[in-house]
N, C-alpha and C. Protein backbone atom coordinates (compact mmCIF):
# COMPACT_ATOMS: atom_id res chain seq x y z
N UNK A 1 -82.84 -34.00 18.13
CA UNK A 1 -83.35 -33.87 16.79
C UNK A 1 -83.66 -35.25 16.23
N UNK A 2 -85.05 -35.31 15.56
CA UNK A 2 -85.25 -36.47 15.38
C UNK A 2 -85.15 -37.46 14.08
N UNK A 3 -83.93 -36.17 13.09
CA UNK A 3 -83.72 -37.11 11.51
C UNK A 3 -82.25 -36.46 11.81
N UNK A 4 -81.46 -37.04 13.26
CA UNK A 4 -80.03 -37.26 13.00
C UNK A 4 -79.56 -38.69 12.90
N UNK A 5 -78.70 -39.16 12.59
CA UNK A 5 -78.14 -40.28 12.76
C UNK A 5 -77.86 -40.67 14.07
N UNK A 6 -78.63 -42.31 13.55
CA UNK A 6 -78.34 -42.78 15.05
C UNK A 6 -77.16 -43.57 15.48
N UNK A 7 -76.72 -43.03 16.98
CA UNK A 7 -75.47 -43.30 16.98
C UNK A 7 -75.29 -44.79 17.68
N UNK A 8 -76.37 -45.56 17.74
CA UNK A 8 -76.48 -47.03 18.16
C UNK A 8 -76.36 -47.75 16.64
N UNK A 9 -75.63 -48.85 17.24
CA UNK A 9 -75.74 -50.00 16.26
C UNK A 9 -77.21 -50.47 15.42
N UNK A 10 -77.59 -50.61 13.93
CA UNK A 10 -78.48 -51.29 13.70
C UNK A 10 -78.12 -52.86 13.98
N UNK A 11 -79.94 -53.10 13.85
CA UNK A 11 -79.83 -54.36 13.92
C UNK A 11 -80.11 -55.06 12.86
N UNK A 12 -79.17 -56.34 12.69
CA UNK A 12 -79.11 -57.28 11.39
C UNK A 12 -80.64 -56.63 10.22
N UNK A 13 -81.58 -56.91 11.06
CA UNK A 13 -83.00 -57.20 10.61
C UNK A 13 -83.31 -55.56 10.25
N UNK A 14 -82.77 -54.54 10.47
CA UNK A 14 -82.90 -52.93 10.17
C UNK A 14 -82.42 -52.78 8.86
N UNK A 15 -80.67 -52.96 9.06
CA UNK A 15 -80.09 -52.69 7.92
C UNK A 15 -79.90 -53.95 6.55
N UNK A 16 -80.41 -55.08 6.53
CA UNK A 16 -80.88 -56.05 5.58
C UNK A 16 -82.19 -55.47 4.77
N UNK A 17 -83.38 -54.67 5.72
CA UNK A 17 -84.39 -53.90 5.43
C UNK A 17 -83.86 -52.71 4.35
N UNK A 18 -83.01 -52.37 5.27
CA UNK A 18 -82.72 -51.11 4.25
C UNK A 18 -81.99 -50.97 3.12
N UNK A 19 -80.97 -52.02 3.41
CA UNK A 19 -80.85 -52.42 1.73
C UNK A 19 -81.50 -53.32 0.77
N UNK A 20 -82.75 -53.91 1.40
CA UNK A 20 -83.33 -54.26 0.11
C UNK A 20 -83.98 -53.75 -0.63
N UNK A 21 -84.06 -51.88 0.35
CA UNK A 21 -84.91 -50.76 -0.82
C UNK A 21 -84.38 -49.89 -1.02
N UNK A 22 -82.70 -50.36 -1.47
CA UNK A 22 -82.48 -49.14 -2.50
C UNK A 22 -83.09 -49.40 -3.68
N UNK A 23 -83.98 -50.07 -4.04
CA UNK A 23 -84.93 -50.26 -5.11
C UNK A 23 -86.26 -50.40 -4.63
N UNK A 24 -87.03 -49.75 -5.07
CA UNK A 24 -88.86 -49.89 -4.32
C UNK A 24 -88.63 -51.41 -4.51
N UNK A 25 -89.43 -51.73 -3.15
CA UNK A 25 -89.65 -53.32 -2.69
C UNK A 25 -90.75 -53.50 -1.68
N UNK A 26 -91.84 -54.48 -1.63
CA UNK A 26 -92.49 -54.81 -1.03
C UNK A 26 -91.78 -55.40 -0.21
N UNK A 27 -92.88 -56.09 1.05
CA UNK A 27 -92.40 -56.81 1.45
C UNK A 27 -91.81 -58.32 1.36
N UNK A 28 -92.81 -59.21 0.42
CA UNK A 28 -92.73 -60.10 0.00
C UNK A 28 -91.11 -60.39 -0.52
N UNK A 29 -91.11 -58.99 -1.67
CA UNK A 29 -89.93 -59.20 -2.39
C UNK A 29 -88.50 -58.74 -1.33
N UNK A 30 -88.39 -58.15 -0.04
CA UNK A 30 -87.77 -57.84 0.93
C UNK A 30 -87.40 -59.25 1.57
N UNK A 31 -88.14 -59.75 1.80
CA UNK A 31 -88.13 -61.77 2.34
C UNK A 31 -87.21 -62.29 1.15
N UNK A 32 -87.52 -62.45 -0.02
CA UNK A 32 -86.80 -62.87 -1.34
C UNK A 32 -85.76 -62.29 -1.00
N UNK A 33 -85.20 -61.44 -1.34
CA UNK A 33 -84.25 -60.74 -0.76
C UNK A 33 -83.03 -60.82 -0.01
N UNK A 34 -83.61 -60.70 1.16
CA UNK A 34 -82.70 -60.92 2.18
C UNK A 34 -83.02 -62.70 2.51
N UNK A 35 -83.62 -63.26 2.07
CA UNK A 35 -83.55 -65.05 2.37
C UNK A 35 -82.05 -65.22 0.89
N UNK A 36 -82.32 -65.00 -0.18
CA UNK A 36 -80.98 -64.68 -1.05
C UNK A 36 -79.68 -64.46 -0.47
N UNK A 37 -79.67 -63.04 -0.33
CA UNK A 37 -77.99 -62.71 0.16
C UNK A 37 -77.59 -63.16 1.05
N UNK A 38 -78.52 -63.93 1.97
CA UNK A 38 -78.05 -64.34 3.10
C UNK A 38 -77.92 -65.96 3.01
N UNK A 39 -78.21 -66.55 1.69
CA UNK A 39 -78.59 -67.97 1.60
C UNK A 39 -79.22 -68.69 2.60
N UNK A 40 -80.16 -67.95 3.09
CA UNK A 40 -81.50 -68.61 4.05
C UNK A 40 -81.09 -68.76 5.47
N UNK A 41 -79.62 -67.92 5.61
CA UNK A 41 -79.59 -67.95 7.33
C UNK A 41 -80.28 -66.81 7.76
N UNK A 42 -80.97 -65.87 7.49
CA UNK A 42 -81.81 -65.24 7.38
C UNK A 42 -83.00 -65.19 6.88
N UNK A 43 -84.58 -65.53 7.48
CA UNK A 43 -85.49 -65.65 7.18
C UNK A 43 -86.59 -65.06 7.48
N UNK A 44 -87.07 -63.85 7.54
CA UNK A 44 -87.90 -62.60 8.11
C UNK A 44 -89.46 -63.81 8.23
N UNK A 45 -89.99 -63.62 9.06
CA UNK A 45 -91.57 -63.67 9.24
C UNK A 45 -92.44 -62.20 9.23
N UNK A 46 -93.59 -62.69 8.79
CA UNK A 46 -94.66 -61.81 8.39
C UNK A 46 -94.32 -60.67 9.61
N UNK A 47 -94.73 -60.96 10.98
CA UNK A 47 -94.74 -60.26 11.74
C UNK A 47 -93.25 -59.34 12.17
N UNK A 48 -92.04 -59.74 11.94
CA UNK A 48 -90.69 -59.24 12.45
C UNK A 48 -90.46 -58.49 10.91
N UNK A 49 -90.71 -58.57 9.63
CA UNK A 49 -91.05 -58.16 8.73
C UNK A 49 -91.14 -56.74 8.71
N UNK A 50 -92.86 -57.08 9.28
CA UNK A 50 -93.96 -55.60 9.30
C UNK A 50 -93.74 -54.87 10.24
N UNK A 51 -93.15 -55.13 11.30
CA UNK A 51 -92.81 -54.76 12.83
C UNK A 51 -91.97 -53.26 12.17
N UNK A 52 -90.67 -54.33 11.67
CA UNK A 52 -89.67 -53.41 11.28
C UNK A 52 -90.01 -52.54 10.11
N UNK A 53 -90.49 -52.72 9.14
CA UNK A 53 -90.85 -51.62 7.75
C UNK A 53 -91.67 -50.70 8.73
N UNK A 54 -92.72 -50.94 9.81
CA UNK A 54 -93.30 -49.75 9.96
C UNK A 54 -92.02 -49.06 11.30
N UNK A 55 -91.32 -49.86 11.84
CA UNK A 55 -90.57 -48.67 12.89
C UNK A 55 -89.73 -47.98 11.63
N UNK A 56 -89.32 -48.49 10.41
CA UNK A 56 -87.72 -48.27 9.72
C UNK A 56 -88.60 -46.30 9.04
N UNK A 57 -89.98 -46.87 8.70
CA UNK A 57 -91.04 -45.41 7.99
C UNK A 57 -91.31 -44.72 9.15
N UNK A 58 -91.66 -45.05 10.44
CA UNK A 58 -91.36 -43.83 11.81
C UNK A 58 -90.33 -43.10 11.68
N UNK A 59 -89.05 -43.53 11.41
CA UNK A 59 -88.09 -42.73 11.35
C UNK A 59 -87.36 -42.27 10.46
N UNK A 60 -88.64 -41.98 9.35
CA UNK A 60 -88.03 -41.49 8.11
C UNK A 60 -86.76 -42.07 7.19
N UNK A 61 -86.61 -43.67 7.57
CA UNK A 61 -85.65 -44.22 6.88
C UNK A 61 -86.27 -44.62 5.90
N UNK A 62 -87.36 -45.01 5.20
CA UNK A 62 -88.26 -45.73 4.49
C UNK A 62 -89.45 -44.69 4.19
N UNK A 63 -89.64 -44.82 2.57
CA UNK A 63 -91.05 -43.89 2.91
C UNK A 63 -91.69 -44.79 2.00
N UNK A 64 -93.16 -44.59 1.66
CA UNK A 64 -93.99 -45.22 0.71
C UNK A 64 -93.41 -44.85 -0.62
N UNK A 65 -93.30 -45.28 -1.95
CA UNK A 65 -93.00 -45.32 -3.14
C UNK A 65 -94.69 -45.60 -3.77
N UNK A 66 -94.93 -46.58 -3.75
CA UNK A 66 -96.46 -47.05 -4.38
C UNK A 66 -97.08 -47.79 -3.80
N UNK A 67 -98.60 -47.84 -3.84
CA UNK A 67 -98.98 -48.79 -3.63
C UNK A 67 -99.71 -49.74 -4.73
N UNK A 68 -99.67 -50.87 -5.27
CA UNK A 68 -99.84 -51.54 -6.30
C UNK A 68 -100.99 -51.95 -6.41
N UNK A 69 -102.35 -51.35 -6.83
CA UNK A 69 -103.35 -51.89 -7.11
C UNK A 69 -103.92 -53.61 -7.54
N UNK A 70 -104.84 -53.95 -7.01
CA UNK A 70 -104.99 -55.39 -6.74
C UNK A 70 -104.64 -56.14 -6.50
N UNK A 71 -103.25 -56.06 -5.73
CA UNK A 71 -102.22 -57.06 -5.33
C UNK A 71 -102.29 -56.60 -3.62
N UNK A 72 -102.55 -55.48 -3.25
CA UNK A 72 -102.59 -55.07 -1.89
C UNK A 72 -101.12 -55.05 -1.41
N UNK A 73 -100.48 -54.63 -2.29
CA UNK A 73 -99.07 -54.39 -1.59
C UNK A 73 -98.42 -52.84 -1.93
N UNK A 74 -97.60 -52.77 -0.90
CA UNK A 74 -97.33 -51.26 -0.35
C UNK A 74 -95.64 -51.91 -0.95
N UNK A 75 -95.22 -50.84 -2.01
CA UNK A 75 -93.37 -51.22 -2.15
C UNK A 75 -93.01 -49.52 -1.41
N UNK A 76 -91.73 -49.95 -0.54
CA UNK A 76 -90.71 -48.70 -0.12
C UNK A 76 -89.88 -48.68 -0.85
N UNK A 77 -89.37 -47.75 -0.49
CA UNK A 77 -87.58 -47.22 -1.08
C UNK A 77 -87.25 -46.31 0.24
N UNK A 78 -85.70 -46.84 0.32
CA UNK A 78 -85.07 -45.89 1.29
C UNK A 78 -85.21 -44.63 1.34
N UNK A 79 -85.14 -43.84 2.38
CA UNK A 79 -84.92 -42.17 2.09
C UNK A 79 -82.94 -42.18 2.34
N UNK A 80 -82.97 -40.79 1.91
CA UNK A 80 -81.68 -40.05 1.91
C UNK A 80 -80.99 -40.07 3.35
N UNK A 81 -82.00 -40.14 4.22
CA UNK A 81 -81.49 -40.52 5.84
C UNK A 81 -81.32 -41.90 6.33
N UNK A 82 -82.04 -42.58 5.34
CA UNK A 82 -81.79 -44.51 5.64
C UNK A 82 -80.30 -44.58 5.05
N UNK A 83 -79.88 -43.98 3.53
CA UNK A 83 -78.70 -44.21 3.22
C UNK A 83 -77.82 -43.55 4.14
N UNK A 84 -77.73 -42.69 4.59
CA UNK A 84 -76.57 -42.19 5.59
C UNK A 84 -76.45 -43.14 6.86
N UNK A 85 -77.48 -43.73 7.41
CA UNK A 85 -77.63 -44.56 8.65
C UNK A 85 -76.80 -45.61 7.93
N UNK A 86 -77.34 -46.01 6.70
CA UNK A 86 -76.81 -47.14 6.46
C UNK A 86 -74.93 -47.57 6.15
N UNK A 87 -74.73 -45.70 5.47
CA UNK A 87 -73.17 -46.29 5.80
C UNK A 87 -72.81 -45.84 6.74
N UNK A 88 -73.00 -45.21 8.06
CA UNK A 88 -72.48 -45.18 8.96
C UNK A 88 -72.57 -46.59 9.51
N UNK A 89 -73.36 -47.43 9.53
CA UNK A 89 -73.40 -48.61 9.97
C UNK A 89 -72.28 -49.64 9.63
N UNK A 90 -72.27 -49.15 8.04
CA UNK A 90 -70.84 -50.30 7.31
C UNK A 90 -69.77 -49.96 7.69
N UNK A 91 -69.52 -48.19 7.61
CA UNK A 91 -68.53 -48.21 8.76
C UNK A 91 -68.35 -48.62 9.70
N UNK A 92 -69.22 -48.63 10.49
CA UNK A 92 -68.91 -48.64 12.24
C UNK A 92 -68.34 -50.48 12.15
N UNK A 93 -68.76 -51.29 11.10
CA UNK A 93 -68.71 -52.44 11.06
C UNK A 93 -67.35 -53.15 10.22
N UNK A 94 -66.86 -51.72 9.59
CA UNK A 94 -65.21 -52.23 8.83
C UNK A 94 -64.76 -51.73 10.00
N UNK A 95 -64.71 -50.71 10.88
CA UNK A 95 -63.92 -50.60 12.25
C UNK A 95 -63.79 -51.76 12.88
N UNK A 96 -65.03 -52.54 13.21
CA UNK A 96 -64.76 -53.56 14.30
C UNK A 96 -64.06 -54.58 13.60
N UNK A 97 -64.39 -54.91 11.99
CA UNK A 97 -63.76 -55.67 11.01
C UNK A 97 -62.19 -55.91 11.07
N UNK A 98 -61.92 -54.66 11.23
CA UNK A 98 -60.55 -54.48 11.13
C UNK A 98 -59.88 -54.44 12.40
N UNK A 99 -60.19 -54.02 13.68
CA UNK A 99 -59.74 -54.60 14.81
C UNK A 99 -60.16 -55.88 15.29
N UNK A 100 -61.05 -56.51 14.89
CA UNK A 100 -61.03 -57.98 14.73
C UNK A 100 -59.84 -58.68 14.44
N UNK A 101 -59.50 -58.37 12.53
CA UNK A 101 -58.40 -58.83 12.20
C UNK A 101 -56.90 -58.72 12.75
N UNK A 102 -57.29 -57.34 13.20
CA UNK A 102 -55.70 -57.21 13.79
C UNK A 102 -55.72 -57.87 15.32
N UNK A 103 -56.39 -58.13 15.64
CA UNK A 103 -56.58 -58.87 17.04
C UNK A 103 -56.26 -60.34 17.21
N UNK A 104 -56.57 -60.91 15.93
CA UNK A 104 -56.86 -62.36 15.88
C UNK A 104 -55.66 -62.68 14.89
N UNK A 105 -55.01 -61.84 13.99
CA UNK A 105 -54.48 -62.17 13.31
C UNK A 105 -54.62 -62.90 12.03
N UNK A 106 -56.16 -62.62 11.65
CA UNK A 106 -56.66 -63.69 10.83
C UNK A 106 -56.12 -62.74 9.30
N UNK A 107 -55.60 -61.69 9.65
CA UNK A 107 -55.36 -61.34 7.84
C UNK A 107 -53.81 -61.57 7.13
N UNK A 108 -53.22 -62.42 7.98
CA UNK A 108 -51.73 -62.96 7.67
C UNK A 108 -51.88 -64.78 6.96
C-alpha cells in the first residue's frame, strides 16, 4: 500500500523538508528555514532542494497549497501522512536517543 508509513529511516534532508511545512512554504523560504534551525550546518541547494519537494509530493507527504502569482513560486504544506511519517521518525530517533544515553552514560 502506497500511503502507509514508511518503515525506513528519513533522511536529514526529508524530514527538515517536512517540517518546514507545517506552515505553507516555498522553497526559498524552506532554505531560510532549515539554514536557521540548523545555524547553517545545513544548507539545501537549488537542485537537492527540488529533488526532494518533488519526491516528498510523490508520496503524498507534501501537497501544493498555492501558487503565488508573479513571483513564480509554488508554497507546500505537509499532508496528514507527512505528519505521521514525521513522528514516527522522532520516535524512532528518541529510541536510539535513549539507548545512546544509556550506552555511553552521557545522562549521569
Amino acid at each position: 500500500m502506497k500511503d502507509k508509513i514508511q518503515e525506513t529511516p528519513l533522511t536529514e534532508t526529508a524530514l527538515l523538508i517536512l517540517l518546514a511545512m507545517y506552515k505553507p512554504n516555498h522553497g526559498y523560504g524552506v532554505m531560510q528555514f532549515v539554514e536557521e534551525k540548523t545555524k547553517g550546518r545545513v544548507v539545501f541547494g537549488p537542485g537537492t532542494l527540488y529533488g526532494a519537494i518533488n519526491n516528498l509530493e510523490k508520496k503524498k507527504w507534501i501537497t501544493l497549497h498555492a501558487v503565488i502569482e508573479g513571483e513564480r513560486k509554488k508554497e507546500y504544506v505537509i499532508t496528514d501522512l507527512g505528519k505521521e511519517q514525521v513522528k514516527s521518525e522522532l520516535l524512532r530517533m528518541q529510541e536510539v536517543y535513549m539507548i545512546g544515553m544509556e550506552i555511553t552514560k552521557l545522562g549521569e
